[in-house]
Protein backbone atom coordinates (compact mmCIF):
# COMPACT_ATOMS: atom_id res chain seq x y z
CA UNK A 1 25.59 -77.27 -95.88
CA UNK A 2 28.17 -79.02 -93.88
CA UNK A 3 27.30 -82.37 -93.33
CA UNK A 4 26.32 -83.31 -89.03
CA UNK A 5 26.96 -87.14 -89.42
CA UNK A 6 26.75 -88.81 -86.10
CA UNK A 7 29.90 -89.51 -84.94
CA UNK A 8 31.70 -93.22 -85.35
CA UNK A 9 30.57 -95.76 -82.63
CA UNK A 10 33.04 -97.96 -81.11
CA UNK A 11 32.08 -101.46 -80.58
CA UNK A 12 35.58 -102.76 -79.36
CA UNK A 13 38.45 -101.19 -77.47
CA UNK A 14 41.93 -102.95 -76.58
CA UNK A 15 45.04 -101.63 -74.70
CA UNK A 16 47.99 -103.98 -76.14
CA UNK A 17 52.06 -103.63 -74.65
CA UNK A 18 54.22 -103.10 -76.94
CA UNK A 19 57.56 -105.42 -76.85
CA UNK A 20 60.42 -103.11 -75.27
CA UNK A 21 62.60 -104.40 -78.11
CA UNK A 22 60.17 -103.06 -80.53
CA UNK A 23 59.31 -98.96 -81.19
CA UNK A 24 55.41 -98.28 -81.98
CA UNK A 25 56.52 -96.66 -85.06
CA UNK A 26 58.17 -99.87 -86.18
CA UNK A 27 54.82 -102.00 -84.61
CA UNK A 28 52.83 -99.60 -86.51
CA UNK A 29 54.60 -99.65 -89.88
CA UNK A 30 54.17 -103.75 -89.97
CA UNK A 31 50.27 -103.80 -89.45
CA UNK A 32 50.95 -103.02 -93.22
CA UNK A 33 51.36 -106.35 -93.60
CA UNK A 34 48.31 -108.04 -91.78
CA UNK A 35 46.09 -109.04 -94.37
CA UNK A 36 48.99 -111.15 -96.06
CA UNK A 37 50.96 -112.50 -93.00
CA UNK A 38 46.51 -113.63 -91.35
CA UNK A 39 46.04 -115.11 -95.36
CA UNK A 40 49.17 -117.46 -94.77
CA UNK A 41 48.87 -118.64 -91.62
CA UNK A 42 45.05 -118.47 -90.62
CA UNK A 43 43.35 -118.46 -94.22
CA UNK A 44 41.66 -115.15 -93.16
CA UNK A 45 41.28 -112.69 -95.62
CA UNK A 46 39.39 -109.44 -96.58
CA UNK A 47 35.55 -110.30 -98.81
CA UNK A 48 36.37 -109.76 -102.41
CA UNK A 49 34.22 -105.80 -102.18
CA UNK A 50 36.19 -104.60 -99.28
CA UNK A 51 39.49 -102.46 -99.29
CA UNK A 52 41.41 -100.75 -96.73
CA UNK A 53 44.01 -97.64 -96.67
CA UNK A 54 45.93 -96.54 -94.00
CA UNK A 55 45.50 -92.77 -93.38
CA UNK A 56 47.26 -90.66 -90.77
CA UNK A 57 44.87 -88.38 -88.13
CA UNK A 58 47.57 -85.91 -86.58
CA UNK A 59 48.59 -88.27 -83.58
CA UNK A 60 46.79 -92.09 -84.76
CA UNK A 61 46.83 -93.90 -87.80
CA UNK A 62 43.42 -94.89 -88.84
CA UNK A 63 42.77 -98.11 -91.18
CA UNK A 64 39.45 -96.75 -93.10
CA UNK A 65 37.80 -99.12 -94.68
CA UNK A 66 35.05 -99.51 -97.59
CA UNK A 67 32.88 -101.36 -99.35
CA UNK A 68 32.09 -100.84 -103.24
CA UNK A 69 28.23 -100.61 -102.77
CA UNK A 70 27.87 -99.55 -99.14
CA UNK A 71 30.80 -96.95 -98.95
CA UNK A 72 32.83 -96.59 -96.06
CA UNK A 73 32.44 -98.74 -93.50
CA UNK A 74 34.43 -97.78 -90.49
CA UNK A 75 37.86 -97.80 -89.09
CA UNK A 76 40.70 -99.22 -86.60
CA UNK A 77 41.69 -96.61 -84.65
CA UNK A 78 45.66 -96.93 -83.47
CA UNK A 79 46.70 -94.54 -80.83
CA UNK A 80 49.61 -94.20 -78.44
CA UNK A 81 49.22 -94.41 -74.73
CA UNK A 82 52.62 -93.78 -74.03
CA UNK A 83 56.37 -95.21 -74.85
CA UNK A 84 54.99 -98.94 -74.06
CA UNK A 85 51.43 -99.08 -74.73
CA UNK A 86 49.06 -98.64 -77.94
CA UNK A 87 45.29 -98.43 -77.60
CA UNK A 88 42.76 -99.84 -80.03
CA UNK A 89 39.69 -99.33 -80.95
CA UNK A 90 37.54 -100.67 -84.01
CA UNK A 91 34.33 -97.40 -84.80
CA UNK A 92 31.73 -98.22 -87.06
CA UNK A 93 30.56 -94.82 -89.35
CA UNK A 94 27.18 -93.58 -89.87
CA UNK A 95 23.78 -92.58 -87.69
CA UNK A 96 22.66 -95.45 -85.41
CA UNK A 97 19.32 -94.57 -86.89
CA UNK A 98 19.73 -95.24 -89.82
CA UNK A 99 19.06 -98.77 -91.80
CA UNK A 100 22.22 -98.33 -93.55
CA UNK A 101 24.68 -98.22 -90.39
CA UNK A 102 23.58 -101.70 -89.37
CA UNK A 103 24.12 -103.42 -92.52
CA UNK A 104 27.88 -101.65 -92.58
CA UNK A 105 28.43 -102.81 -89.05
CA UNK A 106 27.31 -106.49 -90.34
CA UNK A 107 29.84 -106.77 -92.30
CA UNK A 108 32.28 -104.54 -90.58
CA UNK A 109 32.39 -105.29 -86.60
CA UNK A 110 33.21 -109.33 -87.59
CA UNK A 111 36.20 -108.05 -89.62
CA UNK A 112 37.31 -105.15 -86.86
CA UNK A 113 37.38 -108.19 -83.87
CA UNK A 114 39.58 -110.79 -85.71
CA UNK A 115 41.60 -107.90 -87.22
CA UNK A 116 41.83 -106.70 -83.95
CA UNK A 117 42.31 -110.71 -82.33
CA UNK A 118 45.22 -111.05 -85.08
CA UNK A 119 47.25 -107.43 -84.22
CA UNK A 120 47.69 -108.47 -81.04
CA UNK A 121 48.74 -112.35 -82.03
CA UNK A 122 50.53 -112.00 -85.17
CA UNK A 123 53.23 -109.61 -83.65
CA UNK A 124 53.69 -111.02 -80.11
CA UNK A 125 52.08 -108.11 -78.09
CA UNK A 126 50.49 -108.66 -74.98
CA UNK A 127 46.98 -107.43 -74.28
CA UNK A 128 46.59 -106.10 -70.77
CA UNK A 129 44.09 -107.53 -68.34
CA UNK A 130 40.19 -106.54 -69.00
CA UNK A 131 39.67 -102.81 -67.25
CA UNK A 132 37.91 -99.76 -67.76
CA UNK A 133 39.88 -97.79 -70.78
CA UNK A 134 40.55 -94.62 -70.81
CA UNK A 135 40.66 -93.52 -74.59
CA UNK A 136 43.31 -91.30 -76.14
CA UNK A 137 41.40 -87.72 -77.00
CA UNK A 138 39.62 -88.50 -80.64
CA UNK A 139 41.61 -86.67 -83.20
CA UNK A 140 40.14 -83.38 -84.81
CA UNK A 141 38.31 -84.05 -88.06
CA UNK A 142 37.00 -81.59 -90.44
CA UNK A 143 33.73 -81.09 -91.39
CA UNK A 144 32.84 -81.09 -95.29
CA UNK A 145 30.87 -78.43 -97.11
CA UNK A 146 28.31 -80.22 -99.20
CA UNK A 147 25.55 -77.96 -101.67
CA UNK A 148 22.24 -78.17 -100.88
CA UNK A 149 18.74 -76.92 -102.38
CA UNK A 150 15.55 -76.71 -100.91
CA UNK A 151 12.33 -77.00 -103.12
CA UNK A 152 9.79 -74.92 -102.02
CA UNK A 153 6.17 -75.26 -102.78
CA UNK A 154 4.98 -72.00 -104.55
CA UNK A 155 1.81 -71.70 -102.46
CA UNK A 156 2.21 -71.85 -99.23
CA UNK A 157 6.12 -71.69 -98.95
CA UNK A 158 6.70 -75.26 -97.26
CA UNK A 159 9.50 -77.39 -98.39
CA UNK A 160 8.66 -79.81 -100.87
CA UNK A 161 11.98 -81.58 -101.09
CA UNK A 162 15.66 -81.55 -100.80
CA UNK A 163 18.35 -82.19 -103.09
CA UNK A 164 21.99 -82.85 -102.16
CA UNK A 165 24.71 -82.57 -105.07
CA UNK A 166 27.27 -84.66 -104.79
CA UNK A 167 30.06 -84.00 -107.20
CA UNK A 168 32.39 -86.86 -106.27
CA UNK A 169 29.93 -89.74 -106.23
CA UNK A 170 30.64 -91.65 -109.36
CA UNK A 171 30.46 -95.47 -107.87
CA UNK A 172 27.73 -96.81 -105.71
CA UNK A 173 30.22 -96.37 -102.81
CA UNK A 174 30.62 -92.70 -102.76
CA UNK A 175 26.89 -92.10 -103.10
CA UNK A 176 26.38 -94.07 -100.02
CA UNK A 177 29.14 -91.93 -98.16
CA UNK A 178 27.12 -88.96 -99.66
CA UNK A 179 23.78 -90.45 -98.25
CA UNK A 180 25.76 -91.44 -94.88
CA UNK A 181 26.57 -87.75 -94.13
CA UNK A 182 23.82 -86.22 -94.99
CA UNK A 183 20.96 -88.87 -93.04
CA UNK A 184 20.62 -86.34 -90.20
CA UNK A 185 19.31 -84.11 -92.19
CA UNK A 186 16.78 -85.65 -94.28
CA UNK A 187 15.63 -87.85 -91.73
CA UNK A 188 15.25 -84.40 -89.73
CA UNK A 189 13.33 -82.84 -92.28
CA UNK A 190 11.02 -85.68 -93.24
CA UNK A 191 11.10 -84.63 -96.94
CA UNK A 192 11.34 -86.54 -100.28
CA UNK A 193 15.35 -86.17 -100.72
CA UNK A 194 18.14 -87.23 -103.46
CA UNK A 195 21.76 -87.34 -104.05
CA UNK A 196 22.61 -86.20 -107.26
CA UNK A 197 25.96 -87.09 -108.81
CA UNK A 198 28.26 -85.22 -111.36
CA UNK A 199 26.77 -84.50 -114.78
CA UNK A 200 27.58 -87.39 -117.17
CA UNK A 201 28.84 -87.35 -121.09
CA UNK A 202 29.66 -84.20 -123.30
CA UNK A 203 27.47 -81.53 -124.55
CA UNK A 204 25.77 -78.36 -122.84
CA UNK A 205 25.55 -78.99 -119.14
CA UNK A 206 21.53 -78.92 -119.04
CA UNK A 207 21.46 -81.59 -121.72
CA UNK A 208 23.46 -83.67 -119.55
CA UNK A 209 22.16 -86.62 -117.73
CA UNK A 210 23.38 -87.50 -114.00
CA UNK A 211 22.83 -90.57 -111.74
CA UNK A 212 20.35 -90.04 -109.14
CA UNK A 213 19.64 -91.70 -105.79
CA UNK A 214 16.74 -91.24 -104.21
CA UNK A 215 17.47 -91.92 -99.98
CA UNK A 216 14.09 -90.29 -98.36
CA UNK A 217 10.88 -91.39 -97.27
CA UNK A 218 12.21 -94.60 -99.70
CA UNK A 219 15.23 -95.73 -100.93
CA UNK A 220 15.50 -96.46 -104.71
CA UNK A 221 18.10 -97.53 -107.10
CA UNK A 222 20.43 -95.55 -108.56
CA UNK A 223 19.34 -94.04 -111.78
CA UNK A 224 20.59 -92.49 -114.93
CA UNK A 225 18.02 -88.99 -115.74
CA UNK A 226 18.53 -85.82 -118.14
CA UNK A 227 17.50 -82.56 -116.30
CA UNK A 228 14.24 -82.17 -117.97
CA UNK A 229 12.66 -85.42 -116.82
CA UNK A 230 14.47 -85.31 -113.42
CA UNK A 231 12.99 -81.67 -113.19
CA UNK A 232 9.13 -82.95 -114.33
CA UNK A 233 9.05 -84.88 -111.04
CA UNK A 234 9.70 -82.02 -109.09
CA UNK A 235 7.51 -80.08 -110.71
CA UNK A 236 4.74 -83.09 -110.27
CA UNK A 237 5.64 -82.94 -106.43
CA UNK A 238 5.19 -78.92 -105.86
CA UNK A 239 2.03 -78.98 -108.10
CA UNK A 240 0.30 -81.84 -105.80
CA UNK A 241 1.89 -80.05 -102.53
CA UNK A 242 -1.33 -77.71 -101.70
CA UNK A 243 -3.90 -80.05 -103.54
């Protein structure tokens, strides 16, 4: 199933002039250096469970950034204008929906507007006068594939619940990206849903236990199940389905 996560919202857009004695590339290149040049001379620094990486989207570079229990949290956005001028924008990820998004974009959208404040201050370029902004074209992203499986009930054929198998989510972090993606569709379907992570330890693969997070109707904590009792709830949910 390919995931149909709603796209990033922006919540802050800038248009900054770039010095003529200085190349965007070169601009670009010493945002690198942000987090330690703001720690020295405003005391401003990233929360101890937040991390950033600088990833390039054909044209932009994008500053993605996470959190270790809530995943991804959004992203800063550079993209040229033209020879003098670099647009800005700050996007917050995940369905405005859902409860999730607007505890990212708590901590999130305070970080992206100083970030943003300090770009423009720390390296001397000048933000142009407050105007309607026409944004660059978004770059092209690719959609992932992620496995599903529908439970059905064995009477009258309805689904019963949904499962989502998420082989990369071993931290908190990556379920929640897991969970992110996927919120369209369970809150669509309106069935009990999980994310199920890799299969943990050695042995024969249905001995082995997995973690398990359970996002739909309620959320739960993460938790460590072997197949059989994982599979005994399911079975406890089709058996009540038509009774």
């Amino acid at each position: 199933m390919l995931d149909n996560e709603a796209g990033p919202r922006t919540f802050v857009q800038a248009v900054f002039t770039i010095s003529r004695n200085e190349s965007r590339s070169a601009w670009v290149q010493r945002f690198d250096m942000t987090s330690h040049i703001s720690k020295r001379k405003t005391g401003f620094q990233l929360p101890p469970d937040v991390s950033y990486e600088k990833q390039r989207l054909s044209d932009p570079w994008a500053y993605v950034f996470r959190h270790r229990v809530l995943g991804e949290l959004g992203r800063i956005l550079l993209q040229e204008l033209d020879h003098e001028r670099c647009h800005i924008s700050c996007e917050v990820v995940g369905d405005p929906s859902d409860p999730m998004t607007t505890q990212r974009a708590a901590i999130f959208k305070p970080l992206g507007l100083e970030l943003s404040r300090q770009m423009g201050a720390a390296f001397g370029t000048t933000p142009e006068e407050p105007r309607p902004v026409d944004p660059p074209r978004r770059p092209l992203e690719t959609k992932e594939v992620i496995e599903s499986k529908i439970i059905p009930c064995e009477r009258c054929g309805c689904m019963v619940a949904m499962l989502f198998f998420a082989p990369k989510a071993t931290d908190p972090g990556h379920f929640e990206d897991y969970a992110r993606k996927m919120y369209p569709q369970y809150n669509h379907l309106n069935v009990p849903a999980w994310i199920i992570g890799p299969a943990l330890g050695e042995g024969p693969l249905i001995e082995r236990p997995a973690d398990v997070l359970k996002v739909w109707p309620t959320r739960e904590s993460i938790q460590q199940l072997p197949p059989a009792q994982f599979n005994r709830l399911l079975d406890q949910l089709v058996t009540r389905h038509c009774h």
